[in-house]
N, C-alpha and C. Protein backbone atom coordinates (compact mmCIF):
# COMPACT_ATOMS: atom_id res chain seq x y z
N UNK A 1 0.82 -1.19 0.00
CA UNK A 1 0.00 0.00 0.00
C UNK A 1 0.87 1.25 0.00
N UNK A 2 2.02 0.83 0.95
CA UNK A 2 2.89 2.15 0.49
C UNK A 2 3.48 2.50 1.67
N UNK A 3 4.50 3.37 2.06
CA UNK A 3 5.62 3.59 3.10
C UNK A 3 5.81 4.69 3.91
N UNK A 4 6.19 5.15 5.07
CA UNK A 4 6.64 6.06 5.67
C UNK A 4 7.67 5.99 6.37
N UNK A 5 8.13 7.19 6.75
CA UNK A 5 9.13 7.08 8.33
C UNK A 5 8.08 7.37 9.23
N UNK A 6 8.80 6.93 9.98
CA UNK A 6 7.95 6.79 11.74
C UNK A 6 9.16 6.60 12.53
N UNK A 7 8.88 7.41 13.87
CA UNK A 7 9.74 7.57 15.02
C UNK A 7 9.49 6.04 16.34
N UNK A 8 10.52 5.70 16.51
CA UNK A 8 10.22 4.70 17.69
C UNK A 8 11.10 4.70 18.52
N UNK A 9 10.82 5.07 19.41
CA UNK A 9 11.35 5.18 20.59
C UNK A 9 12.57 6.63 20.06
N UNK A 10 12.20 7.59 19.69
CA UNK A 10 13.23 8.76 19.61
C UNK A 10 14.03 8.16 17.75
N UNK A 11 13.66 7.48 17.17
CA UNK A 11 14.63 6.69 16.44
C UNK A 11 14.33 6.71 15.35
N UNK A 12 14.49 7.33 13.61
CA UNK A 12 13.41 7.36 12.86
C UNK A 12 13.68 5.88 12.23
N UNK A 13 12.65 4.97 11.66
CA UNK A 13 12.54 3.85 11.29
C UNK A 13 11.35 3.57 9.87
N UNK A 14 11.68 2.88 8.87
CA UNK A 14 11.04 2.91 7.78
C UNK A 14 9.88 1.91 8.19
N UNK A 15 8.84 2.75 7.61
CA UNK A 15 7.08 1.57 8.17
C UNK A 15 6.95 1.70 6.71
N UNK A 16 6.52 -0.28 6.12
CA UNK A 16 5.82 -0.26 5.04
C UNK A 16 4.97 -0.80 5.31
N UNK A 17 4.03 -0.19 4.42
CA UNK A 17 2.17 -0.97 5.05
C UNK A 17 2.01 -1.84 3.37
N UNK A 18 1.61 -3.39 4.20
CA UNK A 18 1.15 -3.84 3.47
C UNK A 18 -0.24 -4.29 3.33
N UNK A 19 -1.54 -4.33 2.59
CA UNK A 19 -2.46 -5.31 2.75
C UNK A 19 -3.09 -6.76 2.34
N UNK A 20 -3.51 -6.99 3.58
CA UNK A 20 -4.20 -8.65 3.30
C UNK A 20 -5.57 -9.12 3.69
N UNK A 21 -6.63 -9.27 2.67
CA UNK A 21 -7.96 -8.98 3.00
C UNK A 21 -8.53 -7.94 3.71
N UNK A 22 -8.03 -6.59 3.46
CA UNK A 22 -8.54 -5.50 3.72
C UNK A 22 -7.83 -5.29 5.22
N UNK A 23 -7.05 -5.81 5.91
CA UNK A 23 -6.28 -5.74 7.20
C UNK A 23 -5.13 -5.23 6.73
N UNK A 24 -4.11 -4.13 6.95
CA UNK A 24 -3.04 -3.46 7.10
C UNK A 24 -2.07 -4.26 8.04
N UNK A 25 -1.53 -4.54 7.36
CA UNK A 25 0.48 -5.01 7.80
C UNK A 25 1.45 -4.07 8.01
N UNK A 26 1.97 -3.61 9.07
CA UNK A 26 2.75 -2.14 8.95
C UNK A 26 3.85 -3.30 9.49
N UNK A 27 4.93 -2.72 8.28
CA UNK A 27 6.72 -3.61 8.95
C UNK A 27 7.53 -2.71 9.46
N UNK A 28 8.14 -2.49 10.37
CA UNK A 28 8.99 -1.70 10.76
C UNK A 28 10.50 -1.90 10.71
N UNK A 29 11.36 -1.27 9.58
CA UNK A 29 12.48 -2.23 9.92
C UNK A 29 13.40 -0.41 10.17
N UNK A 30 14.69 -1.33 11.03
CA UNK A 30 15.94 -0.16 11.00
C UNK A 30 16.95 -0.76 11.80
N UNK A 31 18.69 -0.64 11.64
CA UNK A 31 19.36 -1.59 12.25
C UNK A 31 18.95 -2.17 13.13
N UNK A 32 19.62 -3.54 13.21
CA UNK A 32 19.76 -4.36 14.97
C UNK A 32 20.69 -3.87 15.56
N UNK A 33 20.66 -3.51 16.60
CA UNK A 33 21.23 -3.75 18.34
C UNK A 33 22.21 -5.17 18.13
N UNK A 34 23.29 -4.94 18.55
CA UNK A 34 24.20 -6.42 19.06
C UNK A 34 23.09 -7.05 20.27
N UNK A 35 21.69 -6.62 20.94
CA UNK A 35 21.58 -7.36 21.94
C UNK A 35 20.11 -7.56 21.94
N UNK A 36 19.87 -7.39 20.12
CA UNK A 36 18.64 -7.77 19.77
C UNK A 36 18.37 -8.99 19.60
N UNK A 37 16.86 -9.83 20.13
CA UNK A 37 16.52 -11.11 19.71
C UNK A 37 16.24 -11.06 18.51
N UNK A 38 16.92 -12.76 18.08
CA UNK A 38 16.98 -13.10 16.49
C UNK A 38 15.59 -13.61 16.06
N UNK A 39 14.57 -13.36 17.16
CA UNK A 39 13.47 -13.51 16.26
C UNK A 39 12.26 -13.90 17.36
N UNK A 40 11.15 -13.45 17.22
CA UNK A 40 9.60 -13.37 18.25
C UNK A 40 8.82 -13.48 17.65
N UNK A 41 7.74 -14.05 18.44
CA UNK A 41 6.02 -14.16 17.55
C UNK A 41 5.50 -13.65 19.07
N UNK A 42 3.87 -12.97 19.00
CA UNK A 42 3.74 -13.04 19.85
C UNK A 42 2.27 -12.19 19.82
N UNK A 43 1.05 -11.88 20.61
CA UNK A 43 0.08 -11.11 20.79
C UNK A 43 -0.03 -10.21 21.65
N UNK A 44 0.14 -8.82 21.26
CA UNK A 44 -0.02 -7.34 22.13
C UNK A 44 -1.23 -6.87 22.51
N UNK A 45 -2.25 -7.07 22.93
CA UNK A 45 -3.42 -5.79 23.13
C UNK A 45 -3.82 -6.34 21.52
N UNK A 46 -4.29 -7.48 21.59
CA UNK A 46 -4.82 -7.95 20.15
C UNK A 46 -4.21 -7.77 18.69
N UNK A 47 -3.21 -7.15 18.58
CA UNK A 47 -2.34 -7.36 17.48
C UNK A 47 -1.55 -8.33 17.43
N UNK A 48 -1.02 -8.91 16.30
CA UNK A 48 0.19 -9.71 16.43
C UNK A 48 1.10 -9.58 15.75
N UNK A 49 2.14 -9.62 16.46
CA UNK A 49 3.44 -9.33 16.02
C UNK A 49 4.68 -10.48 15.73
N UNK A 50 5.65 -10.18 14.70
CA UNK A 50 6.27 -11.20 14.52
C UNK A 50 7.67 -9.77 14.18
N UNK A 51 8.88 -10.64 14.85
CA UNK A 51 10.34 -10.04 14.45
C UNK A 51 11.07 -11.08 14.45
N UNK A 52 11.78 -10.54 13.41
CA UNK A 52 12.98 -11.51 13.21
C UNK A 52 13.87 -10.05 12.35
N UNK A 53 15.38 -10.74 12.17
CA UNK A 53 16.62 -10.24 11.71
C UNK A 53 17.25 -11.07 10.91
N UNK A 54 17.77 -9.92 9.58
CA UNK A 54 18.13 -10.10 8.25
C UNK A 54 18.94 -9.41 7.96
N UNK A 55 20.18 -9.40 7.47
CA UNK A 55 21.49 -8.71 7.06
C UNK A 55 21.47 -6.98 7.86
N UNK A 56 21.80 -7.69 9.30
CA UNK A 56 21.81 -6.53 10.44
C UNK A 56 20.60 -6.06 10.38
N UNK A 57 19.60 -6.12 9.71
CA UNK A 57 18.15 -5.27 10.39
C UNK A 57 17.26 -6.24 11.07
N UNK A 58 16.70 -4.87 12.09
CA UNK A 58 16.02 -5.58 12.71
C UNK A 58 14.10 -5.44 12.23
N UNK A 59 13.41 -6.25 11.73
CA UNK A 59 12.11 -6.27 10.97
C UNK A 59 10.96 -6.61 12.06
N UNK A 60 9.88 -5.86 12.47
CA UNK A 60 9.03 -6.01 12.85
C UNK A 60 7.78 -5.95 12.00
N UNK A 61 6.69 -7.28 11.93
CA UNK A 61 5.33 -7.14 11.47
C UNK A 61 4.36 -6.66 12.54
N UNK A 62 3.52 -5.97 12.44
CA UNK A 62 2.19 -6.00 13.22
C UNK A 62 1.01 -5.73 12.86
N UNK A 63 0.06 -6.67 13.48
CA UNK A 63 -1.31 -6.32 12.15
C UNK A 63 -2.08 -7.46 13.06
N UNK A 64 -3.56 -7.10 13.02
CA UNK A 64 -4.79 -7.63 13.22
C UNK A 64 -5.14 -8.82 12.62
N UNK A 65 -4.54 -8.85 11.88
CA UNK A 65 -4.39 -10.58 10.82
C UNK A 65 -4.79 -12.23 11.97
N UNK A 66 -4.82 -13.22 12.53
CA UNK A 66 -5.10 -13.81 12.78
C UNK A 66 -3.36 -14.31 12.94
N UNK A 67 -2.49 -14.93 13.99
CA UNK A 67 -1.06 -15.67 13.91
C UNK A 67 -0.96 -16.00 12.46
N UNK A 68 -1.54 -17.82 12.34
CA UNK A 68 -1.29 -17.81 11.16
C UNK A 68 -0.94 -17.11 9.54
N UNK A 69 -2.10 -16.11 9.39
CA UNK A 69 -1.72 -15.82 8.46
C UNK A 69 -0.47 -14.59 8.24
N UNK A 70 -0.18 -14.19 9.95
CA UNK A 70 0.84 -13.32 9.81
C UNK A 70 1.91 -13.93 9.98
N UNK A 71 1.86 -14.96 9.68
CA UNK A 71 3.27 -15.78 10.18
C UNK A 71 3.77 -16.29 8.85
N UNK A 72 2.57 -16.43 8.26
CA UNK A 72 2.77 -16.91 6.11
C UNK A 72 3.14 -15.21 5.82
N UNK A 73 2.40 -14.39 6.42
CA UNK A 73 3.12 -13.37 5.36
C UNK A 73 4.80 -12.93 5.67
N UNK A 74 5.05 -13.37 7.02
CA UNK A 74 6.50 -12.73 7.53
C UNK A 74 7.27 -13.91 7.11
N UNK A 75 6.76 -15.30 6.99
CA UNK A 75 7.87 -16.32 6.12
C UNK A 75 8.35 -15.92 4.82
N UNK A 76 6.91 -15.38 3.81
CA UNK A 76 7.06 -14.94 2.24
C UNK A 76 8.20 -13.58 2.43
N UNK A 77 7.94 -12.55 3.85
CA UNK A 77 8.48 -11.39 3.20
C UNK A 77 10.36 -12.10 3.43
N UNK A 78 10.72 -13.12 4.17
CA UNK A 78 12.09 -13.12 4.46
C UNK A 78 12.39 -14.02 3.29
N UNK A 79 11.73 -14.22 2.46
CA UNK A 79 12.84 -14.83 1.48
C UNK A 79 13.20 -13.69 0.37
């Protein structure tokens, strides 16, 4: 759908929004930390989120999507 910067935590970081059946995927990626985990799934306040790390960045999904299918879209986006 298309991209921004966005601030996190003081830090600016690239958000691309993607969609899937009318639900918004926002990825957040911008370097890793040496003391970042190599990778999480997990449910916030009803979102779900998935991170993992790819040639030093660190990639966050989050989106209303159901696990499963956010877990097929964060497998497709790492290859």
């Amino acid at each position: 759908m298309g991209g921004r910067l966005d601030y996190i935590a003081g830090r600016p970081v690239a958000a691309l929004v993607y969609e899937r059946r009318r639900h918004a995927i926002n990825v957040f990626v911008w370097p890793a930390s040496e003391e970042a985990i190599p990778s999480d799934a997990r449910s916030v306040r009803g979102f779900q989120v998935r991170h993992w790390i790819h040639n030093r960045m660190s990639f966050w999904a989050v989106s209303d999507l159901n696990a499963a299918e956010l877990e097929q879209f964060a497998q497709a986006l790492r290859r």
